[in-house]
Structures are given as structure tokens and as C-alpha cells.
C-alpha atoms as a PDB file:
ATOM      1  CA  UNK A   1     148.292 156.772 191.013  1.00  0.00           C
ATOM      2  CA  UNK A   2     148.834 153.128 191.430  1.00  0.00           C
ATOM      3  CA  UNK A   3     145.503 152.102 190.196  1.00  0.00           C
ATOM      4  CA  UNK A   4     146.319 154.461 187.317  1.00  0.00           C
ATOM      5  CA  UNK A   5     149.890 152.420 186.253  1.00  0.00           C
ATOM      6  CA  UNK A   6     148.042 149.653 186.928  1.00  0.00           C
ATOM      7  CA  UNK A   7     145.195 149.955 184.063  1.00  0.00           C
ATOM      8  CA  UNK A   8     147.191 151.614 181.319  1.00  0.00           C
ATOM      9  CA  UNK A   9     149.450 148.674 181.586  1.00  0.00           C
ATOM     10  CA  UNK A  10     146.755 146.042 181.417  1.00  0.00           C
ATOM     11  CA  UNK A  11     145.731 148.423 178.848  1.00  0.00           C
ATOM     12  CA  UNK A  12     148.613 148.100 177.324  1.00  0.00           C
ATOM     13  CA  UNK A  13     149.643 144.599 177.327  1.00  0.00           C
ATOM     14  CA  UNK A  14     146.058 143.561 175.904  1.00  0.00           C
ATOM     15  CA  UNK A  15     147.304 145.844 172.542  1.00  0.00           C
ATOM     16  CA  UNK A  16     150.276 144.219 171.979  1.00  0.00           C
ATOM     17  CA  UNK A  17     148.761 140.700 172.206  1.00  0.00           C
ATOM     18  CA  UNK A  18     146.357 141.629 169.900  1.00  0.00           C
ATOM     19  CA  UNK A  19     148.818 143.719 167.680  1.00  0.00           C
ATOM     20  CA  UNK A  20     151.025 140.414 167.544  1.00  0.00           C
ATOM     21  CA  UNK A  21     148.438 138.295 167.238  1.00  0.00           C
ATOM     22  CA  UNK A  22     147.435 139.704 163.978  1.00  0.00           C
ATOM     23  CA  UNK A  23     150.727 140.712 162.743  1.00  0.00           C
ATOM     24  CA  UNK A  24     151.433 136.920 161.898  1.00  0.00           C
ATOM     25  CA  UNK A  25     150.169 135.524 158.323  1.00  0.00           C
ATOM     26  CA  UNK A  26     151.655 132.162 158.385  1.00  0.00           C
ATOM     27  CA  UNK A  27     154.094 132.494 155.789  1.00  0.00           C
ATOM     28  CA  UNK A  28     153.105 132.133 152.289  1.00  0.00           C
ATOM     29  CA  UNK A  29     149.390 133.507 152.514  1.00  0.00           C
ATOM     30  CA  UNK A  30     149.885 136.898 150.668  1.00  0.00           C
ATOM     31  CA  UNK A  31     149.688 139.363 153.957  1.00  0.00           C
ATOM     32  CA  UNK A  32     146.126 138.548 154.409  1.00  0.00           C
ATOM     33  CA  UNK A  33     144.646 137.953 157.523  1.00  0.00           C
ATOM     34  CA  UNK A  34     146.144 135.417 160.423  1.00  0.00           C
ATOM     35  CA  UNK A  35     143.254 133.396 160.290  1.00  0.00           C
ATOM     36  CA  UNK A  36     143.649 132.571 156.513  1.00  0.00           C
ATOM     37  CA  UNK A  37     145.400 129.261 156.068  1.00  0.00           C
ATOM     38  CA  UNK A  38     147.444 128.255 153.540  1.00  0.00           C
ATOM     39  CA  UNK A  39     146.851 124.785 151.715  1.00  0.00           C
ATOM     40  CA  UNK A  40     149.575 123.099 153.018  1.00  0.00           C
ATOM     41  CA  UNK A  41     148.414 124.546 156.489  1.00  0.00           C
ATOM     42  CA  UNK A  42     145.079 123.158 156.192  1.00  0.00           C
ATOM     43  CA  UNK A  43     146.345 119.864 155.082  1.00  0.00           C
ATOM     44  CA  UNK A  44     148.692 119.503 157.916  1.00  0.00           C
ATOM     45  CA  UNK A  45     145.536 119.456 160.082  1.00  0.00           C
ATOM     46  CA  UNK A  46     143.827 116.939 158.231  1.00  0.00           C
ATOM     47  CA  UNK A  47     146.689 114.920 158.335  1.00  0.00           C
ATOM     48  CA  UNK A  48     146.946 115.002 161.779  1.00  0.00           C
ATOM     49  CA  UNK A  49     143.290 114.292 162.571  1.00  0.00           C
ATOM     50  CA  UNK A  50     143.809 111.168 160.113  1.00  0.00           C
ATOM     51  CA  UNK A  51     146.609 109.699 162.629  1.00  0.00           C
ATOM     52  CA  UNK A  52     144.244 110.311 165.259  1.00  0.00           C
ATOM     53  CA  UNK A  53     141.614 108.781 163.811  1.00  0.00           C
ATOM     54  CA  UNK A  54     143.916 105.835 162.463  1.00  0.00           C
ATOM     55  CA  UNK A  55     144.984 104.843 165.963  1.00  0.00           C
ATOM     56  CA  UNK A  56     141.389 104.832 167.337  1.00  0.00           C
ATOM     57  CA  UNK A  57     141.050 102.360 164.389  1.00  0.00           C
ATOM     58  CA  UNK A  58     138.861 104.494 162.498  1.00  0.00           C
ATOM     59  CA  UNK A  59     140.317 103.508 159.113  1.00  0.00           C
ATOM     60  CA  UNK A  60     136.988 105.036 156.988  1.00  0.00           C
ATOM     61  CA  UNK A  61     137.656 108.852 158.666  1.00  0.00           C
ATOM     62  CA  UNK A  62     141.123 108.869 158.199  1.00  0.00           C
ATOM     63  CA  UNK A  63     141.085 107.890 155.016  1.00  0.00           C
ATOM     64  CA  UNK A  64     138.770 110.566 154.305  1.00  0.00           C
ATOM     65  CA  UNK A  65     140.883 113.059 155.783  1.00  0.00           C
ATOM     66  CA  UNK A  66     143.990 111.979 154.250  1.00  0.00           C
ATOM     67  CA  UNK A  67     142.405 112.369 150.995  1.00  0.00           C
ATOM     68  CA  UNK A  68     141.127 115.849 151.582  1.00  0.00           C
ATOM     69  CA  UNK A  69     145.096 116.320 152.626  1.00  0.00           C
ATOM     70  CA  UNK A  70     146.272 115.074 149.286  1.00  0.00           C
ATOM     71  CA  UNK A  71     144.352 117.620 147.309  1.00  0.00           C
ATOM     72  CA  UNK A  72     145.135 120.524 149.155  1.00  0.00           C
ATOM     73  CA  UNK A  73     148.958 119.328 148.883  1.00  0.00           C
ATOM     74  CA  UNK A  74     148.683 119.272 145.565  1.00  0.00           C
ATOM     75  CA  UNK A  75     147.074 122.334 144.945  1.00  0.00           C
ATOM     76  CA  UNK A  76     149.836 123.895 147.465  1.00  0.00           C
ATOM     77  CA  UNK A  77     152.558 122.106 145.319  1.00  0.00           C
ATOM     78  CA  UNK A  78     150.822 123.904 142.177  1.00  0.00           C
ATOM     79  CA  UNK A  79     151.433 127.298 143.661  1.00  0.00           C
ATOM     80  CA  UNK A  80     154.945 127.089 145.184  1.00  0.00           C
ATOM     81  CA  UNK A  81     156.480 123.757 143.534  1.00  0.00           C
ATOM     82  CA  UNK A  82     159.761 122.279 144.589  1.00  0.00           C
ATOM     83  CA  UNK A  83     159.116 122.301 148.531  1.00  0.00           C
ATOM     84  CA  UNK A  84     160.465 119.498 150.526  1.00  0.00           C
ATOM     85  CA  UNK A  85     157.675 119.837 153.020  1.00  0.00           C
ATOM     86  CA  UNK A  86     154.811 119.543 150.647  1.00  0.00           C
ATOM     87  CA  UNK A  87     156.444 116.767 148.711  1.00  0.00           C
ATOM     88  CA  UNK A  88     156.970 115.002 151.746  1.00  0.00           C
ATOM     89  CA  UNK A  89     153.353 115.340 153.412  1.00  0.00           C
ATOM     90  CA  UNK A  90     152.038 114.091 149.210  1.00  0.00           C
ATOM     91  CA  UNK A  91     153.956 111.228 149.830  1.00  0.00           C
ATOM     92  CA  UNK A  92     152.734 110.354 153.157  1.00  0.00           C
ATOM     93  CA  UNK A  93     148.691 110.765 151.967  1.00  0.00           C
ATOM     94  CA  UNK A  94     149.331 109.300 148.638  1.00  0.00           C
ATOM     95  CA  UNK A  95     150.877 106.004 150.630  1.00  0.00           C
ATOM     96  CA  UNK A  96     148.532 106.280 152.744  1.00  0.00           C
ATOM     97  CA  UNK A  97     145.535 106.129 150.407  1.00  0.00           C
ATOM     98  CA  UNK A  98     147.614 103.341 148.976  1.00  0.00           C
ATOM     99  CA  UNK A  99     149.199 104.170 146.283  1.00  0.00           C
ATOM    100  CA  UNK A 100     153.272 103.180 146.999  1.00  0.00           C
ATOM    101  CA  UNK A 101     154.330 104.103 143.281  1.00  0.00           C
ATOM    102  CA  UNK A 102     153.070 107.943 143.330  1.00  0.00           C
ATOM    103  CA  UNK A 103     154.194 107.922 147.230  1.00  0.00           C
ATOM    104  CA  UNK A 104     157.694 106.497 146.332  1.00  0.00           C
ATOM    105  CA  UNK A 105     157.535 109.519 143.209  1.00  0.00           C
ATOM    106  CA  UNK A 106     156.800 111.904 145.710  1.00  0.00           C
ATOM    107  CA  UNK A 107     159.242 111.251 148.317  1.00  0.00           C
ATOM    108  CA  UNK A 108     162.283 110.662 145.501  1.00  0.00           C
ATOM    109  CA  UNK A 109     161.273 114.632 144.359  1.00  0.00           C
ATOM    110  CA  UNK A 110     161.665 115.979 147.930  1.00  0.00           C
ATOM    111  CA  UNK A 111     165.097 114.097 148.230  1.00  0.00           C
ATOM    112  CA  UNK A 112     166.003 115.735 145.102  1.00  0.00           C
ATOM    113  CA  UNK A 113     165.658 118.839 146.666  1.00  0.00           C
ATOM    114  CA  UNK A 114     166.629 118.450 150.146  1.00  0.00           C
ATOM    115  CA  UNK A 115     168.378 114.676 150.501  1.00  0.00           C
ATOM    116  CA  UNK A 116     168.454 114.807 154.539  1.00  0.00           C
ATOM    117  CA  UNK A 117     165.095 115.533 155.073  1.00  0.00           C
ATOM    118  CA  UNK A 118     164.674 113.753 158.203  1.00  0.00           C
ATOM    119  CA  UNK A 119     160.792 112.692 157.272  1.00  0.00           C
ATOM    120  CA  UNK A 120     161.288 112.177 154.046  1.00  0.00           C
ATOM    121  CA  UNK A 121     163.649 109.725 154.759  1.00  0.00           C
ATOM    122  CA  UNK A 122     161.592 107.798 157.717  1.00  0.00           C
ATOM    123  CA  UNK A 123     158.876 107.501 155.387  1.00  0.00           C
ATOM    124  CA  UNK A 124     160.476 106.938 152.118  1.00  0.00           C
ATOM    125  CA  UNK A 125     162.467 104.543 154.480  1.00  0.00           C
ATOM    126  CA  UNK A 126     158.763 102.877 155.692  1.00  0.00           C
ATOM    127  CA  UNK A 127     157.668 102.416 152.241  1.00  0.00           C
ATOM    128  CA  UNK A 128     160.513 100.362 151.531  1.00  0.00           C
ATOM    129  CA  UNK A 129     159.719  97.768 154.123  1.00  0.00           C
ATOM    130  CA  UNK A 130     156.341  97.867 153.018  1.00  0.00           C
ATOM    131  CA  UNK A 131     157.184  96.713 150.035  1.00  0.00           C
ATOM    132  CA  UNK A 132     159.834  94.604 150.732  1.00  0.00           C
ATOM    133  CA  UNK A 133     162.683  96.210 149.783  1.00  0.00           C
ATOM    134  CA  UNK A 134     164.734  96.187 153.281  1.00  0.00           C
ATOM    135  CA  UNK A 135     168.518  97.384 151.319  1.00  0.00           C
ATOM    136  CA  UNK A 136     166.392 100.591 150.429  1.00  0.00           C
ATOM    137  CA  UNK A 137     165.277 101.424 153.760  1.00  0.00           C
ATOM    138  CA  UNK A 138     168.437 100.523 155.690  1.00  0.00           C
ATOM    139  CA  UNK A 139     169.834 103.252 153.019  1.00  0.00           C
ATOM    140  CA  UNK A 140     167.182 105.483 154.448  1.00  0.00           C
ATOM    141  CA  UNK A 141     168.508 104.657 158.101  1.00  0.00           C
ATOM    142  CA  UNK A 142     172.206 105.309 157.524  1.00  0.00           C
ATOM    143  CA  UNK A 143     170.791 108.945 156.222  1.00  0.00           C
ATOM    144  CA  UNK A 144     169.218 109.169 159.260  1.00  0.00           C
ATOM    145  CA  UNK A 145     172.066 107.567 161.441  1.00  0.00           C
ATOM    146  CA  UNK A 146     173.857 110.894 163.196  1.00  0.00           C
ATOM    147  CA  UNK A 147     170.354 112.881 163.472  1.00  0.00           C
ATOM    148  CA  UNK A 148     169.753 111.948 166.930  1.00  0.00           C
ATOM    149  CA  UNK A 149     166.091 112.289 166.017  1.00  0.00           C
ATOM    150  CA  UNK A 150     162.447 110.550 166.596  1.00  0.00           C
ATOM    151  CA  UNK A 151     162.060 109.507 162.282  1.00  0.00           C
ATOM    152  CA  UNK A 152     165.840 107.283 163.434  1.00  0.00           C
ATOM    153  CA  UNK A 153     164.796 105.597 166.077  1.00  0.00           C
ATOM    154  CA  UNK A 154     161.110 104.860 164.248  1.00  0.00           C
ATOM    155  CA  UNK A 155     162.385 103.800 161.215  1.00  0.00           C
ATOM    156  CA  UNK A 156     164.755 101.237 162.970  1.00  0.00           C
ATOM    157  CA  UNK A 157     162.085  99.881 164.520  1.00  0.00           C
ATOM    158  CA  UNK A 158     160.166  99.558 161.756  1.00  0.00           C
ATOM    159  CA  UNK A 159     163.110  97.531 159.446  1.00  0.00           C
ATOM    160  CA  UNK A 160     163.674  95.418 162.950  1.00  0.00           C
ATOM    161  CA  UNK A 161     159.963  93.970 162.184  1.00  0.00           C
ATOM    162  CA  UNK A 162     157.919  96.635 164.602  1.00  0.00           C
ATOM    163  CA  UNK A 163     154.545  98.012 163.253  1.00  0.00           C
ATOM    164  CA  UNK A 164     154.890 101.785 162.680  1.00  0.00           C
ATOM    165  CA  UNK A 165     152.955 104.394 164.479  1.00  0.00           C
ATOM    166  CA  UNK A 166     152.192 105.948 160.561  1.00  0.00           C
END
């Protein structure tokens, strides 16, 4: 009898995993399948795999990657425009393949839409310093200032003359 309980619940607790597992669709992907990814899914990866690679010092990969990011973010900001999150990742890749005037465009648009977006402001924040426009990115700080958060206490280092970890 024990044995019995035993097996249908192993039974059953293997179903639901798998039930939940592919109830989830990420989001924005239509309904399809869980292991679809959406663009903006895909190019948080790469993006993440470029910081990786950037802190090893492999400059070439992550450059790479960053650029396969910035065309899946724009093909995500194509199909759902006007998201803070996109806008703020296009930013990131497009300053990060060196382009500050696109990058700066980029992160102004996600302010527009969402003004206290934490990493927006970090890294709008970062590209001011990096191009020598310190007033702009303490304005970025004093956004930041009550947040209590990680992009705060990176972007102050940053305007106090301490190389970023992005």
C-alpha cells in the first residue's frame, strides 16, 4: 500500500514539473513552445556572454556578440516598439560597438518612456563620463540617489574616476 502512495506520487510530481515546465512561453512569443525565444531573449544572452568575454579581455568575441545583440534588439524593437527594456539593452550594444550618438538616442527614448529606469540611467549616466560630460551623469546619479540599488553605487564609482565593470 505504501509502495503504492509512494509511486503514484513520484508519478505524480514528475507531471506537474513537466506540465509547468511547458506551460511557460516567456512572455511575448505568441503561445508557442517554452523553448522558443523571443529576440530580446536571445539578445540578453549574447549580451551577457559579451561581458564575459569582455572581462577575460576577449575584446574580438564580445564585440561579436554584442553585435549579434544589437540586431536582434532591433528587430525586437520593430515588433513591440516603445519598451524601456529593449531601448535600454540597444543602447548598451550600440555604445558598446562604439557608437555614443545612437547609444545616447537610445537611452533618451527609454527615459521618455520610463524616466527611473534604474539601467537606463547607470548607463546613460556612463556614457556621459565617457564623453566628458560629468553635469549629465551626476543628473543620472541624483535619479538614481534613493534606489538603494547596484546601477547607484556603480555609477558613483564610475563619475568618482573608477573604471566600470560595463
Amino acid at each position: 500500500m505504501i509502495k503504492n502512495i509512494l509511486i503514484t506520487s513520484i508519478t505524480y510530481l514528475f507531471l506537474m514539473v513537466n506540465l509547468n515546465a511547458a506551460g511557460s512561453d516567456g512572455g511575448d512569443s505568441g503561445g508557442s513552445s517554452a523553448a522558443v525565444k523571443t529576440n530580446y531573449d536571445k539578445a540578453v544572452s549574447h549580451i551577457k556572454i559579451a561581458k564575459k568575454h569582455e572581462k577575460k579581455g576577449k575584446l574580438d568575441k564580445a564585440k561579436e556578440r554584442y553585435l549579434k545583440a544589437q540586431k536582434l534588439l532591433i528587430k525586437s524593437n520593430a515588433k513591440k516598439p516603445n519598451k524601456a527594456d529593449t531601448l535600454n539593452y540597444l543602447g548598451f550594444t550600440t555604445r558598446k560597438l562604439g557608437d555614443f550618438e545612437m547609444g545616447e538616442k537610445y537611452y533618451l527614448q527609454g527615459l521618455a518612456i520610463n524616466p527611473n529606469h534604474k539601467g537606463i540611467n547607470e548607463y546613460l549616466g556612463e556614457l556621459y563620463v565617457a564623453t566628458n560630460r560629468h553635469n549629465l551623469a551626476v543628473e543620472r546619479l541624483e535619479v538614481l540617489k534613493g534606489c538603494n540599488c547596484e546601477e547607484y553605487e556603480q555609477l558613483k564609482a564610475v563619475i568618482a574616476g573608477k573604471k566600470s565593470k560595463y
